[in-house]
PDB file of N, CA and C in Angstrom:
ATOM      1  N   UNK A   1       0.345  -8.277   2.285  1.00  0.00           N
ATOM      2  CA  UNK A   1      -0.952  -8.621   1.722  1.00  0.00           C
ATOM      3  C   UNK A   1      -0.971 -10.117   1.420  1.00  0.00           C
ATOM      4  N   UNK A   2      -1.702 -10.634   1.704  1.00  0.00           N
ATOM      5  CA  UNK A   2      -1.797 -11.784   1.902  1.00  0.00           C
ATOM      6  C   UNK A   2      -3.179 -12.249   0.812  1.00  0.00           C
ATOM      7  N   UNK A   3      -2.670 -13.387  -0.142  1.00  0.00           N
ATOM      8  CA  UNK A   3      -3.449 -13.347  -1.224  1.00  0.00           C
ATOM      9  C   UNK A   3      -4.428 -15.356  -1.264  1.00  0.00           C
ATOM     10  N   UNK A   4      -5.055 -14.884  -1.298  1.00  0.00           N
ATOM     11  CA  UNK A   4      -5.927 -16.456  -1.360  1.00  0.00           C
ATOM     12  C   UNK A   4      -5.305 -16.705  -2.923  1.00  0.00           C
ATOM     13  N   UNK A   5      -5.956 -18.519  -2.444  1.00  0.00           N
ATOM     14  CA  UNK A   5      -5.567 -19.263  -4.142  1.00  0.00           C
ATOM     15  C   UNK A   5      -5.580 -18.687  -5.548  1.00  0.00           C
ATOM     16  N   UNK A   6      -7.109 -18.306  -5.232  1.00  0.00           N
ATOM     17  CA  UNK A   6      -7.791 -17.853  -6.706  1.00  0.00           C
ATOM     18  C   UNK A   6      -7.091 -16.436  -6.559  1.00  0.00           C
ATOM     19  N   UNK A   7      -6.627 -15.458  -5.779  1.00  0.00           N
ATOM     20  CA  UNK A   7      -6.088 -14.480  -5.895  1.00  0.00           C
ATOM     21  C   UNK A   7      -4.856 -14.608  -6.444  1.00  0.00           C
ATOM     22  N   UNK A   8      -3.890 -15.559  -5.908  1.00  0.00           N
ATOM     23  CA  UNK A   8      -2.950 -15.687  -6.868  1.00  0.00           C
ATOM     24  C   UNK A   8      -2.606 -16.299  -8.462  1.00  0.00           C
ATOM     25  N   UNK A   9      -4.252 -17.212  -8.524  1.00  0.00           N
ATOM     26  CA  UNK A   9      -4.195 -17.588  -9.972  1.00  0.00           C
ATOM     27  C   UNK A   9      -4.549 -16.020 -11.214  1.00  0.00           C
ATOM     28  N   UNK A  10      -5.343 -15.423 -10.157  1.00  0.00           N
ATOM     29  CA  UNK A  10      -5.498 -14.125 -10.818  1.00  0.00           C
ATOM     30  C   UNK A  10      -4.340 -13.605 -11.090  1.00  0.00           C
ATOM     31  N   UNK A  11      -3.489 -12.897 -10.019  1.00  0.00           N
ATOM     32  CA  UNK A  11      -2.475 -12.421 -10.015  1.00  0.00           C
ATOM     33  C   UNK A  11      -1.224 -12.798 -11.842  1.00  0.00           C
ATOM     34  N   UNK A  12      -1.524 -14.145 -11.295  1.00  0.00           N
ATOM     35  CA  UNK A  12      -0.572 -14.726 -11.979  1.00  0.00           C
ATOM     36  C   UNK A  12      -1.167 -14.404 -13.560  1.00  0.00           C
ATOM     37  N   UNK A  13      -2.269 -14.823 -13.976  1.00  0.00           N
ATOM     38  CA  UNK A  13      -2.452 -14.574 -15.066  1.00  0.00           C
ATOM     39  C   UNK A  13      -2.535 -13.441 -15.852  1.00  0.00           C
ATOM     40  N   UNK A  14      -2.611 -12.138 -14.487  1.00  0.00           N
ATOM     41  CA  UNK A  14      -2.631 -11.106 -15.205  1.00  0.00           C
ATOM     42  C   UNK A  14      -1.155 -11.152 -15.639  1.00  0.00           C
ATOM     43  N   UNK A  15      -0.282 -11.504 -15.190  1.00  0.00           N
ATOM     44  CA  UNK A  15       0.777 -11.166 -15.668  1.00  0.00           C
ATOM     45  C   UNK A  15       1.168 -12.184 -17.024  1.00  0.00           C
ATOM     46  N   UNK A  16       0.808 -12.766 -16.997  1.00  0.00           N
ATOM     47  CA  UNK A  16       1.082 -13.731 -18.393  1.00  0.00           C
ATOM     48  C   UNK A  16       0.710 -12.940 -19.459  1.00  0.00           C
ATOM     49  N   UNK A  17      -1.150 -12.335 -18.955  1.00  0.00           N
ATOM     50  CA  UNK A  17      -1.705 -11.487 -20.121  1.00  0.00           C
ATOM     51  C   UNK A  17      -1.219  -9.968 -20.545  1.00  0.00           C
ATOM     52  N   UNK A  18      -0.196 -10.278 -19.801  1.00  0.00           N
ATOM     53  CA  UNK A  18       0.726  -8.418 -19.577  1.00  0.00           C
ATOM     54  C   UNK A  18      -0.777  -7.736 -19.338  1.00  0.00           C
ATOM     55  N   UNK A  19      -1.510  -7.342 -18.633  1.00  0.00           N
ATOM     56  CA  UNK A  19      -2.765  -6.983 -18.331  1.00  0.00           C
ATOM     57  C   UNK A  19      -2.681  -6.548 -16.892  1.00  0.00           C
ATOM     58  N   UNK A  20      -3.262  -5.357 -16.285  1.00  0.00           N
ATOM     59  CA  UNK A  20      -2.783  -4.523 -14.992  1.00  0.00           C
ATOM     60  C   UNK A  20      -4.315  -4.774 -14.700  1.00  0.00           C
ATOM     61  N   UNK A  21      -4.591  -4.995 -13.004  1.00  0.00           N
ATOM     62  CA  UNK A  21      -5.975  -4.858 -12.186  1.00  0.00           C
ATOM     63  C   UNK A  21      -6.728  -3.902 -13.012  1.00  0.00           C
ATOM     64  N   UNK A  22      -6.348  -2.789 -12.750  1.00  0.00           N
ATOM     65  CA  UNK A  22      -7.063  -1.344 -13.523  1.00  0.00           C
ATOM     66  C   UNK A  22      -7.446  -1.632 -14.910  1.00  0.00           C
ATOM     67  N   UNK A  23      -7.111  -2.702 -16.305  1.00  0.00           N
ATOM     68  CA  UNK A  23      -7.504  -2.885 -17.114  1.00  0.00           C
ATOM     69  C   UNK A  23      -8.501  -4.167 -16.939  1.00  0.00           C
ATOM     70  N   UNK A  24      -8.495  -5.489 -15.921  1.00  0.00           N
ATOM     71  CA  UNK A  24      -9.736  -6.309 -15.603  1.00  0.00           C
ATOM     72  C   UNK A  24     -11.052  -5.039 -14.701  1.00  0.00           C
ATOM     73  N   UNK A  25     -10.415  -4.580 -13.845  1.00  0.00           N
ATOM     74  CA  UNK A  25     -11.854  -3.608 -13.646  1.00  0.00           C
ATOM     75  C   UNK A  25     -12.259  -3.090 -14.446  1.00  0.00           C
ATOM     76  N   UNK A  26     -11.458  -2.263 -15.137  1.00  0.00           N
ATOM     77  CA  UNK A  26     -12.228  -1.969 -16.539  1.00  0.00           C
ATOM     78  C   UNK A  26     -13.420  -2.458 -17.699  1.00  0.00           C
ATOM     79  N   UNK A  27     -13.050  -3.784 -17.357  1.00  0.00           N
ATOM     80  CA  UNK A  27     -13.704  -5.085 -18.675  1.00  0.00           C
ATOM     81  C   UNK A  27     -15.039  -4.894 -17.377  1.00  0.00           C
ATOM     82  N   UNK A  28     -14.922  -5.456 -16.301  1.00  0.00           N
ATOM     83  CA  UNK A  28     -15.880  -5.879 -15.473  1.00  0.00           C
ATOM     84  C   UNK A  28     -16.977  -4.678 -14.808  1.00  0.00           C
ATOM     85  N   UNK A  29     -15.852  -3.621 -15.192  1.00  0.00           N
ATOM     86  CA  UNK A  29     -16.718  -2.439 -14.547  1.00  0.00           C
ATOM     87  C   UNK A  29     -17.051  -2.376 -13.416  1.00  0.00           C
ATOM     88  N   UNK A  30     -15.953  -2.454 -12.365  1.00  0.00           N
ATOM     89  CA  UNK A  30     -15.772  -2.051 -10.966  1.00  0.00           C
ATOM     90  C   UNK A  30     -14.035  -1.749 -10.891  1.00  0.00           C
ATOM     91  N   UNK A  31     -14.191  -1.415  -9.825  1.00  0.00           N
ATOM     92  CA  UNK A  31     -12.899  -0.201  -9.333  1.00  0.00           C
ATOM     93  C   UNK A  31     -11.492  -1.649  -8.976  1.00  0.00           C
ATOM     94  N   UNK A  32     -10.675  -0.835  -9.183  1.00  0.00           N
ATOM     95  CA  UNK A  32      -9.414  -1.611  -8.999  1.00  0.00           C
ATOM     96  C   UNK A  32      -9.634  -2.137  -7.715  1.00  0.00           C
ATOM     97  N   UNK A  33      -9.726  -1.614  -6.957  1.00  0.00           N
ATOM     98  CA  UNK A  33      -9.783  -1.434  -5.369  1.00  0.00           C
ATOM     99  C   UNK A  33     -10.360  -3.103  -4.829  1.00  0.00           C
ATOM    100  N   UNK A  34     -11.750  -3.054  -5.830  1.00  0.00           N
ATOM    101  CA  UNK A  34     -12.652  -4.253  -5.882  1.00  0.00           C
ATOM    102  C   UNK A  34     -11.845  -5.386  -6.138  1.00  0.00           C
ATOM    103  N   UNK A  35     -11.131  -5.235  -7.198  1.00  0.00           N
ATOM    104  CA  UNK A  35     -10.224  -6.586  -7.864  1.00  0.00           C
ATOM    105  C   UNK A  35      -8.953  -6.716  -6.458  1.00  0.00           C
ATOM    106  N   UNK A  36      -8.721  -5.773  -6.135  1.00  0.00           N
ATOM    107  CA  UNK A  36      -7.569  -6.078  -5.040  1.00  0.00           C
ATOM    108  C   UNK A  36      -8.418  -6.483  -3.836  1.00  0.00           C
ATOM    109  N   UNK A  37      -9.506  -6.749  -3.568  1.00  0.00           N
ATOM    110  CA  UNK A  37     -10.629  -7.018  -2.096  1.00  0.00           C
ATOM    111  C   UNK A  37     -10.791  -9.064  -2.401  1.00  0.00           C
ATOM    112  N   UNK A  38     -10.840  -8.786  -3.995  1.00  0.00           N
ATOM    113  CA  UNK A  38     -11.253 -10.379  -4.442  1.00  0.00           C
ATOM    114  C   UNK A  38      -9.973 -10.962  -4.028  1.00  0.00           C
ATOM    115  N   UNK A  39      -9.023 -10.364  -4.676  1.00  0.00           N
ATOM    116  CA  UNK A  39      -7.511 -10.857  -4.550  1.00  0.00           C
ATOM    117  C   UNK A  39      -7.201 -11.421  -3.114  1.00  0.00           C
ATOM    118  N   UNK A  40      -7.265 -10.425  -2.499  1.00  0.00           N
ATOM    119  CA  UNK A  40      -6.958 -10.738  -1.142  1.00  0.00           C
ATOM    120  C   UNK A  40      -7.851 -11.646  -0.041  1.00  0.00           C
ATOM    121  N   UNK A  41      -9.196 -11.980  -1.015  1.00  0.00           N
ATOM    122  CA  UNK A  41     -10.051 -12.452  -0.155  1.00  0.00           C
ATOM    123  C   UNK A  41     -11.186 -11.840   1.066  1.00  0.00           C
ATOM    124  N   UNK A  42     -10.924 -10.316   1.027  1.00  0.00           N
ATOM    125  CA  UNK A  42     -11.632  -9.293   1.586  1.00  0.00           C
ATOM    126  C   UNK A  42     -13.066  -9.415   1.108  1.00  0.00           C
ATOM    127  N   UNK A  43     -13.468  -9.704  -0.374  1.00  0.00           N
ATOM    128  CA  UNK A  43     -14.868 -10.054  -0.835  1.00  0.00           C
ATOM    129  C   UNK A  43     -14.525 -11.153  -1.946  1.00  0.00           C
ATOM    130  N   UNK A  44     -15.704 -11.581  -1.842  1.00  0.00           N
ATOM    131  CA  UNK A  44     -15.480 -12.947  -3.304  1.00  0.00           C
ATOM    132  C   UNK A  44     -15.818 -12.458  -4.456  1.00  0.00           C
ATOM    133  N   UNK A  45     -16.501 -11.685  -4.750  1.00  0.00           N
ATOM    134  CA  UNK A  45     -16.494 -11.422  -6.050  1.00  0.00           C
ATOM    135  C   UNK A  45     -17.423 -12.052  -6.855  1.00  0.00           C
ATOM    136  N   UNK A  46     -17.995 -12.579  -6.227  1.00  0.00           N
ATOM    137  CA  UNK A  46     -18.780 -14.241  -6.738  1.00  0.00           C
ATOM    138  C   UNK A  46     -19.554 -13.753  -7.774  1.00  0.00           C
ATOM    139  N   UNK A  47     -20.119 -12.688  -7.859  1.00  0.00           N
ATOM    140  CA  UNK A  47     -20.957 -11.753  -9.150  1.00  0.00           C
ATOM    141  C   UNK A  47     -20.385 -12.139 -10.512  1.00  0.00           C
ATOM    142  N   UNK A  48     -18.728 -11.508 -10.234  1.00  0.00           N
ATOM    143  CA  UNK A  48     -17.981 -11.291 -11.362  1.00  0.00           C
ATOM    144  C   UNK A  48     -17.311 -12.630 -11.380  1.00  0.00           C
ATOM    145  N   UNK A  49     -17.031 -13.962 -10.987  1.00  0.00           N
ATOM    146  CA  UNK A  49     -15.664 -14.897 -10.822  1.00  0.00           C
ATOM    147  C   UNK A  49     -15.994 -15.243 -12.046  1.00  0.00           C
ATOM    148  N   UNK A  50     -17.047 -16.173 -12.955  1.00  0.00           N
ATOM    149  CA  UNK A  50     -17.409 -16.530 -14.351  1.00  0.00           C
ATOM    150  C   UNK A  50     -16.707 -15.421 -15.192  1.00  0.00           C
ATOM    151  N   UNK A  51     -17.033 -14.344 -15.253  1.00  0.00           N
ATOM    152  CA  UNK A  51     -15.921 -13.447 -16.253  1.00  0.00           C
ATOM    153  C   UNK A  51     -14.775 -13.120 -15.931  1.00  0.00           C
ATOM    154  N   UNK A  52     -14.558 -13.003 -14.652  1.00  0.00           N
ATOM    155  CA  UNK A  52     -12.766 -13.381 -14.643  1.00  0.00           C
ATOM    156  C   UNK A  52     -12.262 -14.578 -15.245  1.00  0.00           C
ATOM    157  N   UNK A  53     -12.837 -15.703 -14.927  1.00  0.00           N
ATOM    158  CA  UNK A  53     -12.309 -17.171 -15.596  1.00  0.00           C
ATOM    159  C   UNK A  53     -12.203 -16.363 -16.826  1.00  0.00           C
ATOM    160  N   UNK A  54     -13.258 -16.503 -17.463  1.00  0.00           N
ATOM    161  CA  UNK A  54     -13.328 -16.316 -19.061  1.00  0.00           C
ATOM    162  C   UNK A  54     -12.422 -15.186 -19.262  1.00  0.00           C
ATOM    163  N   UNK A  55     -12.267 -13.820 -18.846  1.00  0.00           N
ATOM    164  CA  UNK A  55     -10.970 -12.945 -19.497  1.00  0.00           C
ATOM    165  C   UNK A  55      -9.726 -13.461 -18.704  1.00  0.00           C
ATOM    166  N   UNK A  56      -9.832 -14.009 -18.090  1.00  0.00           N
ATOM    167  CA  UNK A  56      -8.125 -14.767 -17.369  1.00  0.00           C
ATOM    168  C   UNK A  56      -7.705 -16.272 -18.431  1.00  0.00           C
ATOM    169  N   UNK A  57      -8.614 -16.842 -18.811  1.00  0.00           N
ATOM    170  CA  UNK A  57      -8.403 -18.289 -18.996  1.00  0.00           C
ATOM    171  C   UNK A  57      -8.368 -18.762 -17.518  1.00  0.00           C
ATOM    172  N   UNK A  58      -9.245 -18.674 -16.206  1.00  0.00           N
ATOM    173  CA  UNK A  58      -9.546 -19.484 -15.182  1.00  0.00           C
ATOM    174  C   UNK A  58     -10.084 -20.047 -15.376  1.00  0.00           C
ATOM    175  N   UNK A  59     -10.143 -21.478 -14.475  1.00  0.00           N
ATOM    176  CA  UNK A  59     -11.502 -22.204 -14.473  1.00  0.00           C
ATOM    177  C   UNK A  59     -11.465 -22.432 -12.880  1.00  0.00           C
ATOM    178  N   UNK A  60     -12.753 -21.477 -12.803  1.00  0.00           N
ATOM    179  CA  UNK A  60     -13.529 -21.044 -11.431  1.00  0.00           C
ATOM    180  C   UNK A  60     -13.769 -22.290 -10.649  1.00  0.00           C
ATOM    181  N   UNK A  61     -14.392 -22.895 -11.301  1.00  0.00           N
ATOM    182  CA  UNK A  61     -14.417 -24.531 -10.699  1.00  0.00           C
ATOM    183  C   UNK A  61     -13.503 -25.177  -9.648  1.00  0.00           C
ATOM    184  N   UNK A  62     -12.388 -24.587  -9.869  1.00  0.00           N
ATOM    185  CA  UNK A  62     -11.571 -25.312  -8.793  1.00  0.00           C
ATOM    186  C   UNK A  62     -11.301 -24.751  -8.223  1.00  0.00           C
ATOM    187  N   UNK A  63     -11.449 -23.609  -7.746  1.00  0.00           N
ATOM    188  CA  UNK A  63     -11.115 -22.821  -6.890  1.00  0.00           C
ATOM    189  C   UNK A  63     -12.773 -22.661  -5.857  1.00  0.00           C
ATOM    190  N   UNK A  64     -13.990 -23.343  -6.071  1.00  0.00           N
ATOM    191  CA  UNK A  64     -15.070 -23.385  -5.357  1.00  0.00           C
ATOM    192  C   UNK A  64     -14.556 -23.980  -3.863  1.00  0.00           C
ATOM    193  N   UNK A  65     -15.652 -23.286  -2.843  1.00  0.00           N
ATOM    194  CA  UNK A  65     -15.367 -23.908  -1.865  1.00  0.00           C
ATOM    195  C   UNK A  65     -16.409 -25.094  -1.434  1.00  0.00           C
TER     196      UNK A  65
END
């Protein structure tokens, strides 16, 4: 699986936040499945990226294309 930038800043922070995919879908209210599509770059997510920043500590901004 092959993970874009912002997928791995995700990645990464979930793990800082000891926090599992299945608990950010949760907050955002879509399916794990979804968070692993953003991850990988399969969909952007672009709906949800502003509240990932904000429950990750991202800043979406740099990761724009």
């Amino acid at each position: 699986m092959t993970l874009t930038p912002l997928g791995k800043e995700i990645k990464k922070k979930l793990i800082d936040k000891e926090m599992t995919q299945k608990e950010l879908a949760d907050q955002l209210g879509v399916t794990k499945q979804y968070i692993t599509k953003i991850i990988t770059g399969t969909r952007t997510g672009e709906k949800y990226l502003c509240q990932i920043g904000a429950i990750l500590d991202i800043d979406i901004a740099k990761f724009a294309a």
